[in-house]
Protein backbone atom coordinates (compact mmCIF):
# COMPACT_ATOMS: atom_id res chain seq x y z
CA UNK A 1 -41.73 -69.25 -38.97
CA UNK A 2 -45.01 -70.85 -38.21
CA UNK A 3 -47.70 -68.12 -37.73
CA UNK A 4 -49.80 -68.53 -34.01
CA UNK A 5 -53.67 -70.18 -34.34
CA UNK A 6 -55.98 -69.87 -32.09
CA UNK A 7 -57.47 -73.01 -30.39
CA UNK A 8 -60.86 -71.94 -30.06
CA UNK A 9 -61.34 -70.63 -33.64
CA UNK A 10 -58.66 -71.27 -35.75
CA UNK A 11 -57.74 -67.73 -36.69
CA UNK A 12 -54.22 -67.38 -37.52
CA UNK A 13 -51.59 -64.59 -36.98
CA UNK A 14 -49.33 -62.65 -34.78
CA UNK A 15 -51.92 -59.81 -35.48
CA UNK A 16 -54.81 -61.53 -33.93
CA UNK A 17 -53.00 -61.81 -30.36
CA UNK A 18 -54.16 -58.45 -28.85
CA UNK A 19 -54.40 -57.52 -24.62
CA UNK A 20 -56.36 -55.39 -22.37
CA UNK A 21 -54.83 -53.51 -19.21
CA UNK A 22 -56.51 -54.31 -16.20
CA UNK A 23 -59.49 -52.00 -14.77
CA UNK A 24 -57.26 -52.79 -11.45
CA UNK A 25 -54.31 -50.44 -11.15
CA UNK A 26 -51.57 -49.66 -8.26
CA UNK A 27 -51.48 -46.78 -5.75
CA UNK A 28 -50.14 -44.36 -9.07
CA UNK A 29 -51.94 -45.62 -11.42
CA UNK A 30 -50.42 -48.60 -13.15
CA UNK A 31 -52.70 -51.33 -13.99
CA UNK A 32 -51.73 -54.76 -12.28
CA UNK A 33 -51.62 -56.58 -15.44
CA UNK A 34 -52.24 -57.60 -19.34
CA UNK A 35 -54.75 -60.22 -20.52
CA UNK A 36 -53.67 -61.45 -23.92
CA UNK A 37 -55.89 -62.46 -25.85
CA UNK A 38 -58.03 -63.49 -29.36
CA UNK A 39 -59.74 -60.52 -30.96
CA UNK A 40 -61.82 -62.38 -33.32
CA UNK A 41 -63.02 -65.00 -30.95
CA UNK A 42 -61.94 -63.92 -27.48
CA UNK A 43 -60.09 -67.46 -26.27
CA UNK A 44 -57.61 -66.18 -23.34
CA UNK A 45 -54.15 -66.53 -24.04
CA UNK A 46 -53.03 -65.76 -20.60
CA UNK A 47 -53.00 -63.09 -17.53
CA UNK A 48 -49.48 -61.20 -17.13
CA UNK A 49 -48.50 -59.24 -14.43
CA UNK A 50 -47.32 -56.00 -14.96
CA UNK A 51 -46.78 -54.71 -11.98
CA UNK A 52 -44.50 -56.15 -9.73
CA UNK A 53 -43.59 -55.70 -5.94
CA UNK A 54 -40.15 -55.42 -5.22
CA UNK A 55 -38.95 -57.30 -1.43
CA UNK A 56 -38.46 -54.61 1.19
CA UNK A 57 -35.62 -53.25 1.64
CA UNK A 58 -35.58 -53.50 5.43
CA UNK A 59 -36.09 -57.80 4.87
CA UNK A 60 -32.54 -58.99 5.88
CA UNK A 61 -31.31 -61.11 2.63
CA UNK A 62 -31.20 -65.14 3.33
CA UNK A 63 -27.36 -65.81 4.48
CA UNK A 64 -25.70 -67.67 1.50
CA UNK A 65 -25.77 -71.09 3.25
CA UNK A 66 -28.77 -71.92 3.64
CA UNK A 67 -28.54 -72.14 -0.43
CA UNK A 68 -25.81 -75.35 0.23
C-alpha cells in the first residue's frame, strides 16, 4: 500500500496525518468536530463533524411515496 503525501510539503506517512478537536463543543461537552491535518507543515486535510444532531422525534417521518 502506497503511503499518504502531503501536497503542500511532500512529507509522507500515515503518521504525519494528525487532528485537533474543536475549541467549539455541544451543550455536554463534546467538541463539534476534528480537523485533520499535516503536523510537519500544517496543509488541512479536512473538517469532520463529530457531533451530529439526530431529527426530532416529534418530526412525522416522510410517507413512503413521496420516495416513488
Amino acid at each position: 500500500m502506497t503511503e499518504p503525501r502531503c501536497p503542500e510539503c511532500g512529507t509522507t506517512g500515515l503518521e504525519h496525518i494528525v487532528y485537533e478537536e474543536s475549541v467549539q463543543s455541544s451543550p455536554i461537552g463534546d467538541p463539534w468536530f476534528n480537523v485533520a491535518f499535516c503536523d510537519h507543515c500544517g496543509h488541512i486535510y479536512g473538517v469532520f463533524a463529530k457531533t451530529v444532531h439526530r431529527p426530532s422525534s416529534s418530526i412525522p417521518p416522510v410517507p413512503k411515496h413521496y420516495y416513488t
